[in-house]
PDB file of N, CA and C in Angstrom:
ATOM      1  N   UNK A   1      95.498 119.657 115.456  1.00  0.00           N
ATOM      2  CA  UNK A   1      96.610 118.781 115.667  1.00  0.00           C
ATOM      3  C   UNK A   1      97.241 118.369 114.331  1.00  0.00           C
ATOM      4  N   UNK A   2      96.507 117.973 113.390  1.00  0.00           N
ATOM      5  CA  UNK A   2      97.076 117.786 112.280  1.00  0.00           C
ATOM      6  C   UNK A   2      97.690 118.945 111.602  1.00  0.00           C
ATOM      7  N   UNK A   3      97.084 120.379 111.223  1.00  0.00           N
ATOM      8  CA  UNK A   3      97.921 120.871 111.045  1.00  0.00           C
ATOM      9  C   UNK A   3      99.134 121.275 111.402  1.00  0.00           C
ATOM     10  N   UNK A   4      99.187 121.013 112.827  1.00  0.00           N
ATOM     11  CA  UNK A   4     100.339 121.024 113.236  1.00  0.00           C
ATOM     12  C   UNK A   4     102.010 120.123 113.033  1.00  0.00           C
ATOM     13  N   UNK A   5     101.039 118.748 113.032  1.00  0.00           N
ATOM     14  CA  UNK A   5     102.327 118.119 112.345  1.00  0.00           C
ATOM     15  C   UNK A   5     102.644 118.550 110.822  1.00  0.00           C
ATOM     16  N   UNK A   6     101.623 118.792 110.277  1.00  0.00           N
ATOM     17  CA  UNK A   6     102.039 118.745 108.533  1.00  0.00           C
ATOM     18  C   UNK A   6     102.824 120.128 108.913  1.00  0.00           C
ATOM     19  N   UNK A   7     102.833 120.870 109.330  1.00  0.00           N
ATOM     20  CA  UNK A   7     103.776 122.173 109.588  1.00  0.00           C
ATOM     21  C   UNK A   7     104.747 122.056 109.554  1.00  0.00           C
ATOM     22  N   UNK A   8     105.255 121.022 110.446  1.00  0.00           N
ATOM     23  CA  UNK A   8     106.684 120.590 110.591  1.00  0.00           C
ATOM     24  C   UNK A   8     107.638 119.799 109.607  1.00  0.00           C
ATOM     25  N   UNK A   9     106.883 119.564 108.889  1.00  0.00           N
ATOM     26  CA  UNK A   9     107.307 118.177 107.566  1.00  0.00           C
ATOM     27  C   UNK A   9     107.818 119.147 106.771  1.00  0.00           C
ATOM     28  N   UNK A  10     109.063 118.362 106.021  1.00  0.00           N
ATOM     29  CA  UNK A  10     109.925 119.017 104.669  1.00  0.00           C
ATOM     30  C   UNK A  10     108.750 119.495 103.387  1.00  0.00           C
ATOM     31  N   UNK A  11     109.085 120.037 102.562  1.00  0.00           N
ATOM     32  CA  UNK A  11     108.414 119.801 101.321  1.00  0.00           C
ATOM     33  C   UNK A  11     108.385 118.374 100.045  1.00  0.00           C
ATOM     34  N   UNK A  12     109.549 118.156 100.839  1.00  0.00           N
ATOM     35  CA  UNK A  12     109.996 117.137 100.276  1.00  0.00           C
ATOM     36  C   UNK A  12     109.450 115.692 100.545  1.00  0.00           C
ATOM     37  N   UNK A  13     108.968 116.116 102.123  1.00  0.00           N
ATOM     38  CA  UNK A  13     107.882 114.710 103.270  1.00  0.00           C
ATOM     39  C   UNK A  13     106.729 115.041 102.864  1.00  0.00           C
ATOM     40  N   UNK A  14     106.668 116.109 103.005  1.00  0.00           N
ATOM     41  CA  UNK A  14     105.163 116.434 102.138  1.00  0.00           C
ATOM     42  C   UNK A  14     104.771 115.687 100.530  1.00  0.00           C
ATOM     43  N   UNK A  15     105.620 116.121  99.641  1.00  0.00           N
ATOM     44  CA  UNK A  15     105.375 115.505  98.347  1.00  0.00           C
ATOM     45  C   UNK A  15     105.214 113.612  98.745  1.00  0.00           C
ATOM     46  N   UNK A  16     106.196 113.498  99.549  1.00  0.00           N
ATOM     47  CA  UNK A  16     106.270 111.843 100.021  1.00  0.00           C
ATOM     48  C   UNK A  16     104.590 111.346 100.667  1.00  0.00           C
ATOM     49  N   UNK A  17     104.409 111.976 101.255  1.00  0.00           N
ATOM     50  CA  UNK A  17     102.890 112.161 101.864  1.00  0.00           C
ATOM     51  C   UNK A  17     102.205 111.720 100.662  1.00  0.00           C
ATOM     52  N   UNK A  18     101.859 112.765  99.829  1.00  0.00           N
ATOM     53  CA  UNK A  18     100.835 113.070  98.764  1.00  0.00           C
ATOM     54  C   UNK A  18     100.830 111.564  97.704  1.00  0.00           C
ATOM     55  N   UNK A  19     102.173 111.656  97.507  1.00  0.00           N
ATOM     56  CA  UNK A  19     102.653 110.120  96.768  1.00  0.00           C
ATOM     57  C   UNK A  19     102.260 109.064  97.440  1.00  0.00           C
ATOM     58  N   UNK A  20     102.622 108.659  99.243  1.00  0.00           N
ATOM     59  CA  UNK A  20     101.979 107.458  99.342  1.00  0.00           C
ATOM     60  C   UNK A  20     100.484 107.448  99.790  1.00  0.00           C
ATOM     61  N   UNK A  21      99.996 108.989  99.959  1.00  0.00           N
ATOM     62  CA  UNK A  21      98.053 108.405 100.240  1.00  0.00           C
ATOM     63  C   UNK A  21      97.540 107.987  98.796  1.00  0.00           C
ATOM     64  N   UNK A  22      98.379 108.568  97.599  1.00  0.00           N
ATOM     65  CA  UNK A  22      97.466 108.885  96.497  1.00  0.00           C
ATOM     66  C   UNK A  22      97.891 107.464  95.705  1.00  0.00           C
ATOM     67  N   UNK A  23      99.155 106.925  95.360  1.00  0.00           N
ATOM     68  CA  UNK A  23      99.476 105.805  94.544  1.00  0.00           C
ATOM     69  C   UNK A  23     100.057 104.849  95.394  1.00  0.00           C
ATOM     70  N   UNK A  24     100.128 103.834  94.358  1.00  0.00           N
ATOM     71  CA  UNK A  24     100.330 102.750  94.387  1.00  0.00           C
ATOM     72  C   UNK A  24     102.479 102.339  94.157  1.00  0.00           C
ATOM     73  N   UNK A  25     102.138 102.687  92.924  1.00  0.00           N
ATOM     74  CA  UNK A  25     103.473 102.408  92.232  1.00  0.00           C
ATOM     75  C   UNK A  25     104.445 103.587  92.627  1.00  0.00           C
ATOM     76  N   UNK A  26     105.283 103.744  93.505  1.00  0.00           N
ATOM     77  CA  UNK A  26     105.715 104.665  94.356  1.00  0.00           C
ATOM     78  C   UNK A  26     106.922 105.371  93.102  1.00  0.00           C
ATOM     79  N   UNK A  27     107.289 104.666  92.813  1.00  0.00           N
ATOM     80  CA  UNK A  27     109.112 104.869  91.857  1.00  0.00           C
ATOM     81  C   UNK A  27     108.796 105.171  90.686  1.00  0.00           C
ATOM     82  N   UNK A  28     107.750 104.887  89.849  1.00  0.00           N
ATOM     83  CA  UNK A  28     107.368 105.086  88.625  1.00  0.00           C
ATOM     84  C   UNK A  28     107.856 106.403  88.404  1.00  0.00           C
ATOM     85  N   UNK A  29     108.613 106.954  86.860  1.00  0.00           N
ATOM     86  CA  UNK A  29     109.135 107.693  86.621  1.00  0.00           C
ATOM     87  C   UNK A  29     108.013 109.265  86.474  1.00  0.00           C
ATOM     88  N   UNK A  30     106.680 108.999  85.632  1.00  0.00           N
ATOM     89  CA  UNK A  30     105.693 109.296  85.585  1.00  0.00           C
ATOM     90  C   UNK A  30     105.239 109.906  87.158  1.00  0.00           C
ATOM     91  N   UNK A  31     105.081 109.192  88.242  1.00  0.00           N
ATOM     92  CA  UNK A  31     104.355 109.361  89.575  1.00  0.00           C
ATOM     93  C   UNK A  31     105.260 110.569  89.716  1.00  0.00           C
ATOM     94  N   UNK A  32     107.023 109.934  90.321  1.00  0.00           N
ATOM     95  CA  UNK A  32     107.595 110.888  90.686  1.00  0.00           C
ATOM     96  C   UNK A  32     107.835 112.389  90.446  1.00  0.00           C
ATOM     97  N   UNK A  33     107.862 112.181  88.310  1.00  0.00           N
ATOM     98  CA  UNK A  33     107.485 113.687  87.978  1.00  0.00           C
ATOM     99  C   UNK A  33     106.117 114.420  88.432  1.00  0.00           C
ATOM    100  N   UNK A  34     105.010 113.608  88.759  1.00  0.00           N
ATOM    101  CA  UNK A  34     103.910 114.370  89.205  1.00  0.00           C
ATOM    102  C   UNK A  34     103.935 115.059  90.353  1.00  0.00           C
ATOM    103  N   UNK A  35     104.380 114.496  91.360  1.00  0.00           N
ATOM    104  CA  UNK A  35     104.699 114.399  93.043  1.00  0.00           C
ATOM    105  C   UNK A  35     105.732 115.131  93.137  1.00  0.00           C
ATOM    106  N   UNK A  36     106.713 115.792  92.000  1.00  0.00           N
ATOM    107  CA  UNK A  36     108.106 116.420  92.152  1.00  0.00           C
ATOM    108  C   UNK A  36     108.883 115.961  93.343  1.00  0.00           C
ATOM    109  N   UNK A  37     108.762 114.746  92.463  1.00  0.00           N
ATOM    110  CA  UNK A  37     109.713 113.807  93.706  1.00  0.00           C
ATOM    111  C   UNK A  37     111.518 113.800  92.871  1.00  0.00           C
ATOM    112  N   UNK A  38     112.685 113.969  93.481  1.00  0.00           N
ATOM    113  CA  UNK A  38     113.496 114.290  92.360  1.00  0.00           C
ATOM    114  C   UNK A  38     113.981 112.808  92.320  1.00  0.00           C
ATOM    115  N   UNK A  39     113.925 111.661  93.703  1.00  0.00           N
ATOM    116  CA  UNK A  39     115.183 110.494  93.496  1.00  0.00           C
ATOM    117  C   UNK A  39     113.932 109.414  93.901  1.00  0.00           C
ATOM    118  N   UNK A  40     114.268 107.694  93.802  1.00  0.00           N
ATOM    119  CA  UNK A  40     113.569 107.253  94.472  1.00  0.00           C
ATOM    120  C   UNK A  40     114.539 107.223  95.983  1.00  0.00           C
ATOM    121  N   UNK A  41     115.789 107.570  95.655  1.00  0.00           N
ATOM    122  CA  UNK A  41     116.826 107.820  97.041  1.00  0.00           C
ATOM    123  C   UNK A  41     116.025 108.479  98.431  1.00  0.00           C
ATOM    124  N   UNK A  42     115.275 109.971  97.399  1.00  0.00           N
ATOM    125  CA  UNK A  42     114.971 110.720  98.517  1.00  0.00           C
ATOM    126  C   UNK A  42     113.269 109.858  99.008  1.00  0.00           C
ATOM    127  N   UNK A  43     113.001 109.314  98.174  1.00  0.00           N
ATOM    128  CA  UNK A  43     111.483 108.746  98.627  1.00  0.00           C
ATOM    129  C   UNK A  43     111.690 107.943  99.966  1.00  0.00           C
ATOM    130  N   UNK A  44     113.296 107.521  99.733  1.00  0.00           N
ATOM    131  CA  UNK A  44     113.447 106.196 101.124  1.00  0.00           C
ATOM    132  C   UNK A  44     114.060 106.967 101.735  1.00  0.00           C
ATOM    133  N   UNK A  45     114.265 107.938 101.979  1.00  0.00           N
ATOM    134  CA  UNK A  45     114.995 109.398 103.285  1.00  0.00           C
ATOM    135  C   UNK A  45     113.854 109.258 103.732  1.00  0.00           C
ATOM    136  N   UNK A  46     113.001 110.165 102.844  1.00  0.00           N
ATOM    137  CA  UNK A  46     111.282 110.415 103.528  1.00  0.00           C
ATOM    138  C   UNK A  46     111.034 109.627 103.925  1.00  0.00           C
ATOM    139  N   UNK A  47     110.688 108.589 104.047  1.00  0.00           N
ATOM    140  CA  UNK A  47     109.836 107.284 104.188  1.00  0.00           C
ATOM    141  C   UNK A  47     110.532 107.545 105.504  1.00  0.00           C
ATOM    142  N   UNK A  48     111.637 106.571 105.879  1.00  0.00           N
ATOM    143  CA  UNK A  48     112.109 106.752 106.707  1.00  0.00           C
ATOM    144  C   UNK A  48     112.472 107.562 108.040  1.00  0.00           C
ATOM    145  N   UNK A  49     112.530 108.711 107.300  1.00  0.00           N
ATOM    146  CA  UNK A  49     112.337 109.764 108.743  1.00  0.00           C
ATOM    147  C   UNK A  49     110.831 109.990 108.933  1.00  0.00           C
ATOM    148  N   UNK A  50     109.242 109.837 107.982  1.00  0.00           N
ATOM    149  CA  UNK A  50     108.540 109.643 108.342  1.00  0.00           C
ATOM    150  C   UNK A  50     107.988 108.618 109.158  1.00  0.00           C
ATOM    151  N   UNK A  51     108.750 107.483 109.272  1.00  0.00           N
ATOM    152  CA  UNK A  51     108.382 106.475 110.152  1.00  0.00           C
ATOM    153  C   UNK A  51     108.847 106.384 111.076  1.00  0.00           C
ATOM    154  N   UNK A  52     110.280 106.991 111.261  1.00  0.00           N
ATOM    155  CA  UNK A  52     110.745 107.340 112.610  1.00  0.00           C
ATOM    156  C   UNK A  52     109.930 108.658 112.945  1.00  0.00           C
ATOM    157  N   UNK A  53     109.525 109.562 113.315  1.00  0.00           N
ATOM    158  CA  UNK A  53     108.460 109.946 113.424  1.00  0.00           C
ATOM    159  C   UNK A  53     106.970 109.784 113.675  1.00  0.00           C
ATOM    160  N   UNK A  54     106.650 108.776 113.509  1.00  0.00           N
ATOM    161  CA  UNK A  54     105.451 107.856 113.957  1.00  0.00           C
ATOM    162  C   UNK A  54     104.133 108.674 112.633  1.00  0.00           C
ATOM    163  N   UNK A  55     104.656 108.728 111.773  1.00  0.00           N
ATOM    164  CA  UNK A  55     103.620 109.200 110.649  1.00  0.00           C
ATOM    165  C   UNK A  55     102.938 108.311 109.643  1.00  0.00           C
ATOM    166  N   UNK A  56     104.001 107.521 109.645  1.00  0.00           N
ATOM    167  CA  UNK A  56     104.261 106.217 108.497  1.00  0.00           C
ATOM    168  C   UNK A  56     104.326 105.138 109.251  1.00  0.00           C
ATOM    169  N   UNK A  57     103.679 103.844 108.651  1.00  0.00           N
ATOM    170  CA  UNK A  57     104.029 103.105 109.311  1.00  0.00           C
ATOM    171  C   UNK A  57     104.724 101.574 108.004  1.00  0.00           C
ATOM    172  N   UNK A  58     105.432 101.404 108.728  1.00  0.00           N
ATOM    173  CA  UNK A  58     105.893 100.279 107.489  1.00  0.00           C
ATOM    174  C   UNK A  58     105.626  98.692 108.281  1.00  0.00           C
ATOM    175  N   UNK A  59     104.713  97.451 107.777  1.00  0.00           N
ATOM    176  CA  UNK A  59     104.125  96.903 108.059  1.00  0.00           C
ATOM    177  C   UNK A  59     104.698  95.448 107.093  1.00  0.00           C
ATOM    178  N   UNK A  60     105.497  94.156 107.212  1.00  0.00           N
ATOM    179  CA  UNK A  60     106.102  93.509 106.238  1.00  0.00           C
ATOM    180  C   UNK A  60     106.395  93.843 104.763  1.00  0.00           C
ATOM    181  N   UNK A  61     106.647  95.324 105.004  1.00  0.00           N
ATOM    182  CA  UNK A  61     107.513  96.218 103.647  1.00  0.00           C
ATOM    183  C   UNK A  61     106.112  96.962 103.100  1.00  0.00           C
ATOM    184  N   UNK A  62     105.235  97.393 103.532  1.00  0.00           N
ATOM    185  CA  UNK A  62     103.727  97.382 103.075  1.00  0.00           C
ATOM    186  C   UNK A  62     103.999  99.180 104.030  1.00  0.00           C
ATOM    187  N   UNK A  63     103.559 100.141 103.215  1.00  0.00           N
ATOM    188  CA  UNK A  63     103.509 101.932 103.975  1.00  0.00           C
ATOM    189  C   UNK A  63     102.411 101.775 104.220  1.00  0.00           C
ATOM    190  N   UNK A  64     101.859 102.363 105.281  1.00  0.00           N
ATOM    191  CA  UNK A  64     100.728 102.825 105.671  1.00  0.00           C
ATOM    192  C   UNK A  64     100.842 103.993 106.447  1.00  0.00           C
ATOM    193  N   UNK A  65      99.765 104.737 106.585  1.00  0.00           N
ATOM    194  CA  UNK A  65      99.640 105.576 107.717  1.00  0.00           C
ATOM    195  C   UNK A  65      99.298 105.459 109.302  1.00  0.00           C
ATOM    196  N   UNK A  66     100.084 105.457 110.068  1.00  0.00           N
ATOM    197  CA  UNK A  66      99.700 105.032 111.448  1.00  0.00           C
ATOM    198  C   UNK A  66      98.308 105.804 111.903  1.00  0.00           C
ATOM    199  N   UNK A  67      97.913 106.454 111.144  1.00  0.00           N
ATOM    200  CA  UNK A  67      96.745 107.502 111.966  1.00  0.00           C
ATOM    201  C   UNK A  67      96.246 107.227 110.446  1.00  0.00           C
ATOM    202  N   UNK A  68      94.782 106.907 110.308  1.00  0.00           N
ATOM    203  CA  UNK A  68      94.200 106.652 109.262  1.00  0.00           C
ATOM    204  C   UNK A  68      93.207 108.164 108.678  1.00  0.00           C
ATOM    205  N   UNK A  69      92.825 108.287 110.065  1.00  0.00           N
ATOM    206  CA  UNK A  69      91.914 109.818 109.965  1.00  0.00           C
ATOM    207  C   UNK A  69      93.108 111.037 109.628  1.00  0.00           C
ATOM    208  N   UNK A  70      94.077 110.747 109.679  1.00  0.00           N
ATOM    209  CA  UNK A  70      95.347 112.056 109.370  1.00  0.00           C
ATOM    210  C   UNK A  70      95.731 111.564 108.130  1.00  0.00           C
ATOM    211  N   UNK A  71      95.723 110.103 107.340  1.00  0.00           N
ATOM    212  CA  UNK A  71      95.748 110.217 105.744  1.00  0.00           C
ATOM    213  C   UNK A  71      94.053 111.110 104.948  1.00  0.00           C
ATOM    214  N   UNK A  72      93.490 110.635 106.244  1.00  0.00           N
ATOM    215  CA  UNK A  72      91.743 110.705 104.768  1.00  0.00           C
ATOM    216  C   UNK A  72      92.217 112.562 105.155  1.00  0.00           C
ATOM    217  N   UNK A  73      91.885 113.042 106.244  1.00  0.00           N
ATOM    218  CA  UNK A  73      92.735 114.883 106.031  1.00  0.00           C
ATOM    219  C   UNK A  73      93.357 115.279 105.403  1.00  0.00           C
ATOM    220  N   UNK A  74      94.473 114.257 105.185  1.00  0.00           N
ATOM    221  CA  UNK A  74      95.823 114.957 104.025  1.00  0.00           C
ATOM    222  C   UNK A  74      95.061 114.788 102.549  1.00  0.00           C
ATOM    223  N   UNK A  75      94.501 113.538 102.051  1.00  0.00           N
ATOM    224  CA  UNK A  75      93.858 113.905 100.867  1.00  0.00           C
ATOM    225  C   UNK A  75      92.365 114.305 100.807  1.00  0.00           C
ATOM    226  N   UNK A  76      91.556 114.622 102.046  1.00  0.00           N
ATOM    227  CA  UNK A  76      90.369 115.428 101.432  1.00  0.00           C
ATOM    228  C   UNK A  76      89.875 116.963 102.143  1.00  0.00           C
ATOM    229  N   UNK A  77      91.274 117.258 102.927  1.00  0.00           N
ATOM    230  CA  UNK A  77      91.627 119.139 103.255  1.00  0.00           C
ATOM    231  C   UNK A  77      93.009 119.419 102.676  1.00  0.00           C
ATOM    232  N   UNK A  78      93.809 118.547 102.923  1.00  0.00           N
ATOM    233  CA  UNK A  78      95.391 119.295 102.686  1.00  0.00           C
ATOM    234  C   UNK A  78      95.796 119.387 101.484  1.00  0.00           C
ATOM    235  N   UNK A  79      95.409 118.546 100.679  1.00  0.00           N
ATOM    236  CA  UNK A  79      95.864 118.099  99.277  1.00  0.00           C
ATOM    237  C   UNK A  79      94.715 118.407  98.116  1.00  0.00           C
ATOM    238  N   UNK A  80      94.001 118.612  98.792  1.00  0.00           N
ATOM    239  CA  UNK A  80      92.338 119.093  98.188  1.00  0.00           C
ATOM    240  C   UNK A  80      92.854 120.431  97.693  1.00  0.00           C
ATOM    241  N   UNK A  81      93.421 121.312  98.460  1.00  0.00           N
ATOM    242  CA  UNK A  81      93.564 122.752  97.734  1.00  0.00           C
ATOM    243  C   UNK A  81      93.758 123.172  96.606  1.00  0.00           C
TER     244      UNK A  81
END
């Protein structure tokens, strides 16, 4: 099941993924070059269509993952590679 959703995600939702299981400081110029994130513009596209989507969950401005066992997958199979 999980691979299935991550199938469907941009590369771009993907990098957004990787950025919010792994840090903190989302915009940092540093993070974003790591994450080849190009805008913090596109971080709030992603975000956004990830939460409309039910992937993300945004909680009094606070990201989380609505499925907790589909973040610990993304960083210790998907992102592990």
């Amino acid at each position: 099941m999980f691979v299935t959703i991550t199938e469907t995600l941009t590369t771009q939702q993907l990098n957004n993924i990787n950025l919010i299981a792994g840090e903190k400081a989302l915009s940092s110029t540093e993070v974003m070059h790591r994450y080849q994130i190009s805008s913090t513009t596109s971080i709030s596209r992603s975000k956004a269509a990830l939460i409309k989507n039910d992937i993300l969950d945004n909680k009094a401005g606070e990201i989380s993952f609505q499925d907790p066992i589909y973040a610990y997958w993304l960083k210790t199979e998907y992102f592990a590679k």
